[in-house]
PDB file of N, CA and C in Angstrom:
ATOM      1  N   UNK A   1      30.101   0.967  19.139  1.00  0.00           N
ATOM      2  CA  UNK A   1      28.981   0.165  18.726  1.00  0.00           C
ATOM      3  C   UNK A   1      29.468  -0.831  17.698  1.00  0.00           C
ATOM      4  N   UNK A   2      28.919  -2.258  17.604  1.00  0.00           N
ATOM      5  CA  UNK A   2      29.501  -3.323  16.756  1.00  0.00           C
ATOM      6  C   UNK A   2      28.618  -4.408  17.361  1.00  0.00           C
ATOM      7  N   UNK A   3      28.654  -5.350  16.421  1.00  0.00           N
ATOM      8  CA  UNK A   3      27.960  -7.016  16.541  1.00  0.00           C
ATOM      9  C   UNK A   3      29.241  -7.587  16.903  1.00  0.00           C
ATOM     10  N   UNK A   4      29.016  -8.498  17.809  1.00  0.00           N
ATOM     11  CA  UNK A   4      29.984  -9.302  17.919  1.00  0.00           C
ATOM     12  C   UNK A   4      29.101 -10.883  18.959  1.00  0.00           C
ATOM     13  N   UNK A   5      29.135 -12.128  18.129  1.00  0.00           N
ATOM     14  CA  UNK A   5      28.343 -13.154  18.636  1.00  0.00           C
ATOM     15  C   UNK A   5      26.581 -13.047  18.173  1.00  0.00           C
ATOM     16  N   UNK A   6      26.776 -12.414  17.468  1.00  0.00           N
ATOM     17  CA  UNK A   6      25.343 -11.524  16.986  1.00  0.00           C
ATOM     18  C   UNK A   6      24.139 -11.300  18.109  1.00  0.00           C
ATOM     19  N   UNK A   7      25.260  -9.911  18.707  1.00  0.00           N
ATOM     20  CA  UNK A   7      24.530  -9.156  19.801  1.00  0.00           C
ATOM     21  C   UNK A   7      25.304  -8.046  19.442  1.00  0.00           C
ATOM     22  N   UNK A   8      24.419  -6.645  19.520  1.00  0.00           N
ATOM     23  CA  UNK A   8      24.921  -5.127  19.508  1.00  0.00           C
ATOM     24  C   UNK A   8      25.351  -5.413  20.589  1.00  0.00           C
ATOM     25  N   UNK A   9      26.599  -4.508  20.582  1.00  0.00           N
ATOM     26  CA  UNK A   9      27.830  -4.303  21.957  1.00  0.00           C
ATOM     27  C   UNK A   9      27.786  -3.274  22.000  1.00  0.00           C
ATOM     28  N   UNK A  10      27.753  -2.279  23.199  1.00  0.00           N
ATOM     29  CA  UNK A  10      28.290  -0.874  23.294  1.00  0.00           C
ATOM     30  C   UNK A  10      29.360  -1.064  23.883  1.00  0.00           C
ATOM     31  N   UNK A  11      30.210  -0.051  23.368  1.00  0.00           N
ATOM     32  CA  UNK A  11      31.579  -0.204  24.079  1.00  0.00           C
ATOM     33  C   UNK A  11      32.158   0.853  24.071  1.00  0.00           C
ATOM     34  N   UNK A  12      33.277   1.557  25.440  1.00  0.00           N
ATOM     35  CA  UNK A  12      33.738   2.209  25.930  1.00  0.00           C
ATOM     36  C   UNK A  12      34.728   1.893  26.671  1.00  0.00           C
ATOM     37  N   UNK A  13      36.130   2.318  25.496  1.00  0.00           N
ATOM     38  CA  UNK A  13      37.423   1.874  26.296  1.00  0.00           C
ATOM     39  C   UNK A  13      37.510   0.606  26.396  1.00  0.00           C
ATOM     40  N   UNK A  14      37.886  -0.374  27.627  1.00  0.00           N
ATOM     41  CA  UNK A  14      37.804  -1.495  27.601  1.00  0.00           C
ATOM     42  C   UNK A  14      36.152  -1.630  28.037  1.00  0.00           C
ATOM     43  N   UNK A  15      35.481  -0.959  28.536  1.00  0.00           N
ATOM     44  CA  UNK A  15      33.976  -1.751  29.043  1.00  0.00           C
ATOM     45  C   UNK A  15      33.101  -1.948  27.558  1.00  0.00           C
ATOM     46  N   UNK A  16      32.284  -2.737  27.840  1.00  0.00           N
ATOM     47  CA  UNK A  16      31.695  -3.603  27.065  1.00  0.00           C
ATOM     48  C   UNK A  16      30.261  -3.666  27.115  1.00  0.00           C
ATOM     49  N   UNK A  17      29.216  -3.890  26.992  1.00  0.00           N
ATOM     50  CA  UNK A  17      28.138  -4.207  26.993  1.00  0.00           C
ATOM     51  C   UNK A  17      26.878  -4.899  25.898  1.00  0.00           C
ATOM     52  N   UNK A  18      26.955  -5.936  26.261  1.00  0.00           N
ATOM     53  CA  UNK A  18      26.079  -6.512  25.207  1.00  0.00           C
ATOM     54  C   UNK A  18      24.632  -6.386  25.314  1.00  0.00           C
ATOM     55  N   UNK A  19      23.888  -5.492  24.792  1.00  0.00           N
ATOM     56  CA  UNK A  19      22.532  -4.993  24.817  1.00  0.00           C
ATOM     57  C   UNK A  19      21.573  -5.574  24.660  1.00  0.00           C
ATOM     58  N   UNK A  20      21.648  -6.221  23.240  1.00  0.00           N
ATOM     59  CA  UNK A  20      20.283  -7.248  22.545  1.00  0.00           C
ATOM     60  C   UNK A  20      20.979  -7.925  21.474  1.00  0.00           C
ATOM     61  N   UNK A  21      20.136  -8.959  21.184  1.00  0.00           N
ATOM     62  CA  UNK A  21      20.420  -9.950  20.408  1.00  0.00           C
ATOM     63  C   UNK A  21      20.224  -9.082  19.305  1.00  0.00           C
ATOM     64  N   UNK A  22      20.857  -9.680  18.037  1.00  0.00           N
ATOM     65  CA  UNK A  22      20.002  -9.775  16.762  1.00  0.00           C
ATOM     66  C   UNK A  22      18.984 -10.222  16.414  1.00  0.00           C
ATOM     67  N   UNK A  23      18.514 -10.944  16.690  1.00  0.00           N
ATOM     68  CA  UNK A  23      17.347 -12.238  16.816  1.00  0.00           C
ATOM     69  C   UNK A  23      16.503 -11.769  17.050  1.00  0.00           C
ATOM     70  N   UNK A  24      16.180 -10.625  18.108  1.00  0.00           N
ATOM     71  CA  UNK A  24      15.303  -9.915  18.852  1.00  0.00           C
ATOM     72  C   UNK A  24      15.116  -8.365  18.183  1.00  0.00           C
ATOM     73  N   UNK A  25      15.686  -8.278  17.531  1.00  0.00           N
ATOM     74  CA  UNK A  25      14.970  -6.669  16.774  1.00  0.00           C
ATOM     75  C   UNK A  25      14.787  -7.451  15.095  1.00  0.00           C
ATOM     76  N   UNK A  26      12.945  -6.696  15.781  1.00  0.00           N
ATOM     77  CA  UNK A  26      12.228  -6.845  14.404  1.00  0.00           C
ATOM     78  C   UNK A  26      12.443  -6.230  13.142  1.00  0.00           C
ATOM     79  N   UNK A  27      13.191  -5.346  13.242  1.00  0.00           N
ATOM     80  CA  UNK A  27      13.078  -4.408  11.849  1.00  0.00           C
ATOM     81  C   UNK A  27      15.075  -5.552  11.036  1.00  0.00           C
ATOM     82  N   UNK A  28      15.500  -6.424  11.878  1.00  0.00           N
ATOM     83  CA  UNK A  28      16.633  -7.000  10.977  1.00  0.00           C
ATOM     84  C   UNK A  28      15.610  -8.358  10.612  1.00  0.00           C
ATOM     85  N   UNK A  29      15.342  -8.786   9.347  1.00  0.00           N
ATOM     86  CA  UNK A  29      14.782 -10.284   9.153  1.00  0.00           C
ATOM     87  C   UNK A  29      15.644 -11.279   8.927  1.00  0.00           C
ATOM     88  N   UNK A  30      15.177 -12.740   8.995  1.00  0.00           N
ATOM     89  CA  UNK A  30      16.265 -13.810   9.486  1.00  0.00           C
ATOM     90  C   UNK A  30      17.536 -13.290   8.157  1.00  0.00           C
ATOM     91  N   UNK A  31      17.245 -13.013   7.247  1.00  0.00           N
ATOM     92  CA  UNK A  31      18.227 -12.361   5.964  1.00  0.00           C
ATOM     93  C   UNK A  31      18.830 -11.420   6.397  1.00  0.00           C
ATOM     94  N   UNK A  32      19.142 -11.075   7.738  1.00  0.00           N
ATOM     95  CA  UNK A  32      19.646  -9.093   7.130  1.00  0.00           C
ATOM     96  C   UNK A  32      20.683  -8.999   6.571  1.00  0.00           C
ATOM     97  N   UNK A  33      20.187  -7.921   6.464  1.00  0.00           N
ATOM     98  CA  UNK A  33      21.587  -7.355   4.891  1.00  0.00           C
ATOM     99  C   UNK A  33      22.367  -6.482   5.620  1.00  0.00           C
ATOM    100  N   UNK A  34      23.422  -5.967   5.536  1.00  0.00           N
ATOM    101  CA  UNK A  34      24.484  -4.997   6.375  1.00  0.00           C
ATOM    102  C   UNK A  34      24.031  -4.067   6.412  1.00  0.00           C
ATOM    103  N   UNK A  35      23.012  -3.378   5.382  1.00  0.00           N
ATOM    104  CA  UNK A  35      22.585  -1.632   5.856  1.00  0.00           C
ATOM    105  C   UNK A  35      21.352  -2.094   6.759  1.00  0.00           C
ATOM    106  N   UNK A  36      21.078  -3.195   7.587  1.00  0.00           N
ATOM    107  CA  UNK A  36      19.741  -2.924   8.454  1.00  0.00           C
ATOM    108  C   UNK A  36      20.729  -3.110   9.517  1.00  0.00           C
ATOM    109  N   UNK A  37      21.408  -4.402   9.667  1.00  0.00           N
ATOM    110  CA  UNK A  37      21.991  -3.701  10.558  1.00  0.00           C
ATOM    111  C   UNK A  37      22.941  -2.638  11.409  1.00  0.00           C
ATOM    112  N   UNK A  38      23.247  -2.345   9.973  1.00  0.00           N
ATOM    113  CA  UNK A  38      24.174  -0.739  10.076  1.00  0.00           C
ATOM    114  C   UNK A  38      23.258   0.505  10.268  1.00  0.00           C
ATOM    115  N   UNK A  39      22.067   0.427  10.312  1.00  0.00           N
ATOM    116  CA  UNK A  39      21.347   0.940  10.681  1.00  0.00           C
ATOM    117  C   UNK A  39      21.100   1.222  11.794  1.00  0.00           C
ATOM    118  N   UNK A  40      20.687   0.147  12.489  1.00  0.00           N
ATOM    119  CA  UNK A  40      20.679  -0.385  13.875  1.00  0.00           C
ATOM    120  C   UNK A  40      21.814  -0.007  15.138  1.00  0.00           C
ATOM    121  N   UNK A  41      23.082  -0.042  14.446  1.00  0.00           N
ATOM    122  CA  UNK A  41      24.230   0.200  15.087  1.00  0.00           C
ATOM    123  C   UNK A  41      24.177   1.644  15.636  1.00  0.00           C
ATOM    124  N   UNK A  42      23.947   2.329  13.900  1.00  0.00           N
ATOM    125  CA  UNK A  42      23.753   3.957  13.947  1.00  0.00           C
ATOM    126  C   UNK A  42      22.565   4.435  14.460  1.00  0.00           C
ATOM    127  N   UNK A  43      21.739   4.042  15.117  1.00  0.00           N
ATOM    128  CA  UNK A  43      20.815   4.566  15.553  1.00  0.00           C
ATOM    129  C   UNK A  43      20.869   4.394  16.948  1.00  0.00           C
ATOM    130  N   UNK A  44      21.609   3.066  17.787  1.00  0.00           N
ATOM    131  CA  UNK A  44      22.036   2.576  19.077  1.00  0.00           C
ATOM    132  C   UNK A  44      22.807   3.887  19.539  1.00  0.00           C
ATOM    133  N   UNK A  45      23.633   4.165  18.217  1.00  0.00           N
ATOM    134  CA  UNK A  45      24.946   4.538  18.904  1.00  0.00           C
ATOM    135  C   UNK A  45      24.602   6.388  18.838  1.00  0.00           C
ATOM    136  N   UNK A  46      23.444   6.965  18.116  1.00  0.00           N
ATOM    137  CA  UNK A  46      23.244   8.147  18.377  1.00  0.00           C
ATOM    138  C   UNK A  46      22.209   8.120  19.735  1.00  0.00           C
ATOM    139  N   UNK A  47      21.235   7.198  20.043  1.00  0.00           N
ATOM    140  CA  UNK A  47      20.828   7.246  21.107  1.00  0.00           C
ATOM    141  C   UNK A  47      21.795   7.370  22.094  1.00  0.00           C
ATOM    142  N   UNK A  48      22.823   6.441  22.230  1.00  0.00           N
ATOM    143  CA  UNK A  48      23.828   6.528  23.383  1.00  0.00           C
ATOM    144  C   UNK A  48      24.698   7.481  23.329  1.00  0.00           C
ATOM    145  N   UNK A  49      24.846   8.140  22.691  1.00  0.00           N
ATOM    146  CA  UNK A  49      26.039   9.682  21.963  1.00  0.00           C
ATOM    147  C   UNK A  49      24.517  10.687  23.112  1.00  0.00           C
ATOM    148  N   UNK A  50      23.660  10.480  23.158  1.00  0.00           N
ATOM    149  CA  UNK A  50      22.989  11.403  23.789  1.00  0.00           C
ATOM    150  C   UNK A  50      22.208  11.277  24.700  1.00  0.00           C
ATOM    151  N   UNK A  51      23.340  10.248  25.868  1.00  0.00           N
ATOM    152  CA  UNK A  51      22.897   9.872  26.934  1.00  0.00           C
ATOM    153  C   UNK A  51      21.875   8.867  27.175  1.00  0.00           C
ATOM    154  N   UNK A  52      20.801   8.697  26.336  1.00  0.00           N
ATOM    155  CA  UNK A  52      20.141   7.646  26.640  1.00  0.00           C
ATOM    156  C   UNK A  52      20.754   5.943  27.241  1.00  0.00           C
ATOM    157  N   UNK A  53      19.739   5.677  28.426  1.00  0.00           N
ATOM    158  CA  UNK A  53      20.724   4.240  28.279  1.00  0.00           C
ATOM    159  C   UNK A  53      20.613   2.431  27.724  1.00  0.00           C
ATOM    160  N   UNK A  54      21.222   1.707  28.060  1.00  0.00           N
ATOM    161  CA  UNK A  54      21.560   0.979  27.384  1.00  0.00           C
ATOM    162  C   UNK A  54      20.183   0.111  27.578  1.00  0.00           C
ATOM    163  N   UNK A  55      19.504   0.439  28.701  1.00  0.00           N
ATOM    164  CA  UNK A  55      18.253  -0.566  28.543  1.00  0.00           C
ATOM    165  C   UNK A  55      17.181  -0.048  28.145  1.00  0.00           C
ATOM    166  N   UNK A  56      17.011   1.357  28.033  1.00  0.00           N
ATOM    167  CA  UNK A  56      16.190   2.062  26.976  1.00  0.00           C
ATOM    168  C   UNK A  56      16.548   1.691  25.386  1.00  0.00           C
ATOM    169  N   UNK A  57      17.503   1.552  25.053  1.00  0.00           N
ATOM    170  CA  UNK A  57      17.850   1.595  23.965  1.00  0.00           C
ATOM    171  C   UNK A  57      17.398   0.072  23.765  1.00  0.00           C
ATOM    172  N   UNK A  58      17.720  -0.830  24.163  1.00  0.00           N
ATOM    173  CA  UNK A  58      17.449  -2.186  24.140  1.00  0.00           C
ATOM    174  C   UNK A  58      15.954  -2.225  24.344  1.00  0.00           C
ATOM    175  N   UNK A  59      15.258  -1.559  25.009  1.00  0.00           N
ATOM    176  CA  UNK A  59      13.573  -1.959  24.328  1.00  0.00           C
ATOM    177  C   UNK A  59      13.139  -1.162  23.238  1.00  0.00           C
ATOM    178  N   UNK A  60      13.716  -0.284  22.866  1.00  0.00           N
ATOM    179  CA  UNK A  60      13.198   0.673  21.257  1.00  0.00           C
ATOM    180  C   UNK A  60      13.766  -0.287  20.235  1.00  0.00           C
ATOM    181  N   UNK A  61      14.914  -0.916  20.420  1.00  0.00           N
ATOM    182  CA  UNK A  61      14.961  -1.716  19.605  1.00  0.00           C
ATOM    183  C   UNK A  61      14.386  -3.158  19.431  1.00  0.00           C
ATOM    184  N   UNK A  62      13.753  -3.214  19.964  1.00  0.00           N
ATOM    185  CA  UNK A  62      12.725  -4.503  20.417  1.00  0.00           C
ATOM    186  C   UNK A  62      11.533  -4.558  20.355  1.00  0.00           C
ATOM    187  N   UNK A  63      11.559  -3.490  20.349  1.00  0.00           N
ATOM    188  CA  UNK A  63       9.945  -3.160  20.318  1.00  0.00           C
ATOM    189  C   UNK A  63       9.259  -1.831  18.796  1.00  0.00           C
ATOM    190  N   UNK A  64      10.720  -1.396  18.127  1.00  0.00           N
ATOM    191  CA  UNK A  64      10.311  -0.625  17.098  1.00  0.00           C
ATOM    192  C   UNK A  64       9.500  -1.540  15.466  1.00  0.00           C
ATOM    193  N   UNK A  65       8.321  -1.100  15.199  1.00  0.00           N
ATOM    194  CA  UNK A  65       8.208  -1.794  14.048  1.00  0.00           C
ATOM    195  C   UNK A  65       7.807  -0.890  12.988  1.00  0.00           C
ATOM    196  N   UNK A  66       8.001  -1.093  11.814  1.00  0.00           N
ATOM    197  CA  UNK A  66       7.192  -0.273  10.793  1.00  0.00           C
ATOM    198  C   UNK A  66       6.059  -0.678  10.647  1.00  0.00           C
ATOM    199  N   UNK A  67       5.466   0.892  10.330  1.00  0.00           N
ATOM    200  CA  UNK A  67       3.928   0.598  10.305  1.00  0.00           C
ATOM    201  C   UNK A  67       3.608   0.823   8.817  1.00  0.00           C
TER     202      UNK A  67
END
C-alpha cells in the first residue's frame, strides 16, 4: 500500500493497482496531513490483508464520512 501520482496503489510483487484518487476520499481535505493519509493506507491495507477487494475497498473509501 502507498500513494504514488496521488492515488492509493495496492501492490503485490510486481502487480500494481491503482484504486482511488486522493481527491475522492472525503475524510483526506484539500490540506491533508500525513496521518490522514496514513490512515487511509492502514486501513486499505488491513481491509486487503483480509481479503476484501480492491473495489470494495475503493467505495468505503469514497463513500466513508464522519458523522
Amino acid at each position: 500500500m502507498y500513494v504514488r501520482n496521488g492515488k492509493v496503489v495496492l501492490a503485490s510483487g510486481a502487480d500494481e493497482t491503482a484504486i482511488v484518487s486522493l481527491q475522492s476520499i472525503p475524510l483526506i481535505s484539500a490540506r491533508a496531513t500525513a496521518f490522514q493519509i496514513e490512515n487511509v493506507l492502514a486501513a486499505s491495507g488491513a481491509a486487503w490483508a483480509l481479503g476484501i477487494g480492491a473495489e470494495i475497498i475503493r467505495t468505503g473509501l469514497e463513500t466513508f464520512t464522519v458523522a
